[in-house]
C-alpha atoms as a PDB file:
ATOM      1  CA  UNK A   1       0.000   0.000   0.000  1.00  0.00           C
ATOM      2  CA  UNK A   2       2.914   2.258   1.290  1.00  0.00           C
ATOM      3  CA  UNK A   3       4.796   2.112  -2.637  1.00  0.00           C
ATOM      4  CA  UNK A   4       1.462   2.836  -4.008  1.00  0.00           C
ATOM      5  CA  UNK A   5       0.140   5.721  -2.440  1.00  0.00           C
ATOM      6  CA  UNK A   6       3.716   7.721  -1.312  1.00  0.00           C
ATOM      7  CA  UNK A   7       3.929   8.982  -4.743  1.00  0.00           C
ATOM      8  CA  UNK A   8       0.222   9.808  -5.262  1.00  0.00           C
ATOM      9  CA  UNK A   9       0.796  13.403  -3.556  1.00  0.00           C
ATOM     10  CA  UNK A  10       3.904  14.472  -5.750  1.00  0.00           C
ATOM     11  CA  UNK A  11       1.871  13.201  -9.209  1.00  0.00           C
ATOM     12  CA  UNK A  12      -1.540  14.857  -7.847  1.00  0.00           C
ATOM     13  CA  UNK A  13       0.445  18.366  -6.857  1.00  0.00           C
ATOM     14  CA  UNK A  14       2.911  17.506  -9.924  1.00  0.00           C
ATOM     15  CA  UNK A  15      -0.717  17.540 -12.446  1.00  0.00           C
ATOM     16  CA  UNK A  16      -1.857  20.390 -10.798  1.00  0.00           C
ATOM     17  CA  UNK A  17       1.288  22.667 -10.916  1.00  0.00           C
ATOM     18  CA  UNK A  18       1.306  21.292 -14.934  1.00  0.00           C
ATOM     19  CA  UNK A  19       3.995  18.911 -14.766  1.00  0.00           C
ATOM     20  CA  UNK A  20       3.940  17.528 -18.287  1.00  0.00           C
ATOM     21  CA  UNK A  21       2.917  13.715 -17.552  1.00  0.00           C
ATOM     22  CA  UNK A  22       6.422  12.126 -18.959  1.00  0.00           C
ATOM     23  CA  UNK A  23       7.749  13.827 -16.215  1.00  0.00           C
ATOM     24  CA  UNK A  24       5.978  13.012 -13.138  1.00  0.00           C
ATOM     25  CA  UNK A  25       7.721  10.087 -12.597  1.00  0.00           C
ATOM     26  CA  UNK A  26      11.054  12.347 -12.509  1.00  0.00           C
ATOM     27  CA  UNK A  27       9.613  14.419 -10.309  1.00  0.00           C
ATOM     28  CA  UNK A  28       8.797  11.627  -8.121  1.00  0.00           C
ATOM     29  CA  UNK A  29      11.615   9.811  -8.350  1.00  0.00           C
ATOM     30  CA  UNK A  30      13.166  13.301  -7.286  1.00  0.00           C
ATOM     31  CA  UNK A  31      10.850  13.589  -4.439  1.00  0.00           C
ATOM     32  CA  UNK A  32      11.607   9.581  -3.013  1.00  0.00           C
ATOM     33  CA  UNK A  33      15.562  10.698  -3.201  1.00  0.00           C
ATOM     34  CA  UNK A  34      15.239  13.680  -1.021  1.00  0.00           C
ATOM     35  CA  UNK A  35      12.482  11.762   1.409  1.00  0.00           C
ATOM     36  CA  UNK A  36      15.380   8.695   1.098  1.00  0.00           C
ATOM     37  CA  UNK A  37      18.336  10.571   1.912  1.00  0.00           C
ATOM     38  CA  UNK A  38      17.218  12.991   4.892  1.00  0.00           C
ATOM     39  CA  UNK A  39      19.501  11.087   7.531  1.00  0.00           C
ATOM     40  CA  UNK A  40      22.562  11.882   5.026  1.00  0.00           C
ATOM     41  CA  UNK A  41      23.548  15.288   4.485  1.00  0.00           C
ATOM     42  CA  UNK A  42      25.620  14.747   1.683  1.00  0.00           C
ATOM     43  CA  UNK A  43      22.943  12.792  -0.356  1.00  0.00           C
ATOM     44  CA  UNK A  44      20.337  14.880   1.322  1.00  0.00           C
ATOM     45  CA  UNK A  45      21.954  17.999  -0.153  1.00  0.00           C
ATOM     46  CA  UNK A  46      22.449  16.804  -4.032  1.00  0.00           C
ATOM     47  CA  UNK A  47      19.206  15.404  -3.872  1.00  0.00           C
ATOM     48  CA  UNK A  48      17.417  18.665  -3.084  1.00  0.00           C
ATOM     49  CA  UNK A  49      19.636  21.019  -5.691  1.00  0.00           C
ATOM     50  CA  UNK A  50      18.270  18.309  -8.292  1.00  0.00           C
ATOM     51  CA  UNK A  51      14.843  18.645  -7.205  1.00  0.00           C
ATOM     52  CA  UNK A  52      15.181  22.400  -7.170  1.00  0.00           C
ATOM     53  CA  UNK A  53      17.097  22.210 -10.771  1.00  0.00           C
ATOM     54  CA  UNK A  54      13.680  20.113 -11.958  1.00  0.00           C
ATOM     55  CA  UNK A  55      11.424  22.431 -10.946  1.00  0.00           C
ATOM     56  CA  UNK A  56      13.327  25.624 -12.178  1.00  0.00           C
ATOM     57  CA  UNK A  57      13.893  23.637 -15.081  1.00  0.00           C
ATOM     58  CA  UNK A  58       9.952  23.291 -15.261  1.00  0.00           C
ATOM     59  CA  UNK A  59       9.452  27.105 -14.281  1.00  0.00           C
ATOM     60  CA  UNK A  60      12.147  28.884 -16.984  1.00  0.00           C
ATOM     61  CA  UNK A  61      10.035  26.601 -19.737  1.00  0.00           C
ATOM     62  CA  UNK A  62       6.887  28.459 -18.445  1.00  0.00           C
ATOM     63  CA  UNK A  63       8.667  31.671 -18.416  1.00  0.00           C
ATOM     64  CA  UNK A  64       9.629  31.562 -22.394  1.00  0.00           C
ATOM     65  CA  UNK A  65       6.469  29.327 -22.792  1.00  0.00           C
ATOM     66  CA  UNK A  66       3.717  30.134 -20.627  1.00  0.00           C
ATOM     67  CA  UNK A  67       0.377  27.597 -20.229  1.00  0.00           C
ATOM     68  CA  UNK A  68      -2.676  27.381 -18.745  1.00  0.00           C
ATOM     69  CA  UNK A  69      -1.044  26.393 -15.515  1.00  0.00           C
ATOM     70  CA  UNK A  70      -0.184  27.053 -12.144  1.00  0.00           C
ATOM     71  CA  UNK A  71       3.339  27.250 -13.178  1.00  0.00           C
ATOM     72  CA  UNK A  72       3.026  29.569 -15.644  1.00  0.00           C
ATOM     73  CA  UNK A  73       0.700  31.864 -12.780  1.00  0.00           C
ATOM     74  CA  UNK A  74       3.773  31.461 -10.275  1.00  0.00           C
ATOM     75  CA  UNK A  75       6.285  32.639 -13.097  1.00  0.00           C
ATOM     76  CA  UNK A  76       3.933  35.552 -13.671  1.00  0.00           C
ATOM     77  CA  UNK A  77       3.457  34.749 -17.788  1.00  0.00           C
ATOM     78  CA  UNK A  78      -0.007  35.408 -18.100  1.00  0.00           C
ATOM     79  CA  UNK A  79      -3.169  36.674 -16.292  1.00  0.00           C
ATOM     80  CA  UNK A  80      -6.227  39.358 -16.317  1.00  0.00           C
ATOM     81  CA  UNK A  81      -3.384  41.899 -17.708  1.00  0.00           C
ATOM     82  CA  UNK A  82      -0.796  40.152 -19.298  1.00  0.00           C
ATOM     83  CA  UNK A  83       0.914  43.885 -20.346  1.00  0.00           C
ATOM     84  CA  UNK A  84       1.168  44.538 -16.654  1.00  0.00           C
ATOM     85  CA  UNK A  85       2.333  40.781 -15.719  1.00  0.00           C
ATOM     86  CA  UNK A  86       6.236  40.545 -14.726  1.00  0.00           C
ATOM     87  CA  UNK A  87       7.352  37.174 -14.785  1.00  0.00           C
ATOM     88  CA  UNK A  88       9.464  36.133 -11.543  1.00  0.00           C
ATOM     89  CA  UNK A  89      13.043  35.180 -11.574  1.00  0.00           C
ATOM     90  CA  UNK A  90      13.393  31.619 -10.687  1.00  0.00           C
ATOM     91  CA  UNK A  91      15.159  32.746  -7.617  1.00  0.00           C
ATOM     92  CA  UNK A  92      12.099  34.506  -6.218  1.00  0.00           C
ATOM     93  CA  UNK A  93       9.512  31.624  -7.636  1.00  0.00           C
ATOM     94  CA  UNK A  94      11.847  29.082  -5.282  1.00  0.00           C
ATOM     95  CA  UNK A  95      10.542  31.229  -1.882  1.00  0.00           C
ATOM     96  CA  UNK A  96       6.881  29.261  -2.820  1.00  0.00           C
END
């Protein structure tokens, strides 16, 4: 039961965010590694600058390529006034 319903949060929050499907399973693979490696530091460490480097990844393609998706909201592409929108620098997208 455990194996099938630990990822179900990251591919549920991974859909909504707009995750492109091939890459759910990255991004909970990603998700398992930092979970797996909290009692090392070293592991712990690379595991969550390749999670980050997924997800800015994910947010600098919604940046140049903005969708109807909660990713492209958080990166500031589009909205009611898309003149007025300023996209966020993945730096300041990583504070969410």
């Amino acid at each position: 039961m455990h194996s099938y319903t630990k990822p179900l949060p990251v591919l549920v929050m991974g859909t909504i965010l707009g995750i492109a499907d091939t890459d759910l399973e990255t991004a909970s693979r990603l998700h398992r590694e930092v979970d797996g490696a909290t009692l090392q530091p070293d592991l712990g460490h690379r595991a969550r600058q390749d999670l980050i480097a997924f997800y800015a990844g994910a947010l600098q393609a919604r940046v140049q390529h903005p969708r109807d998706d909660v990713l492209s909201l958080i990166a500031g592409c589009f909205g009611a006034d898309t003149d007025a929108a300023v996209p966020l620098s993945v730096a300041h997208a990583r504070l969410f």
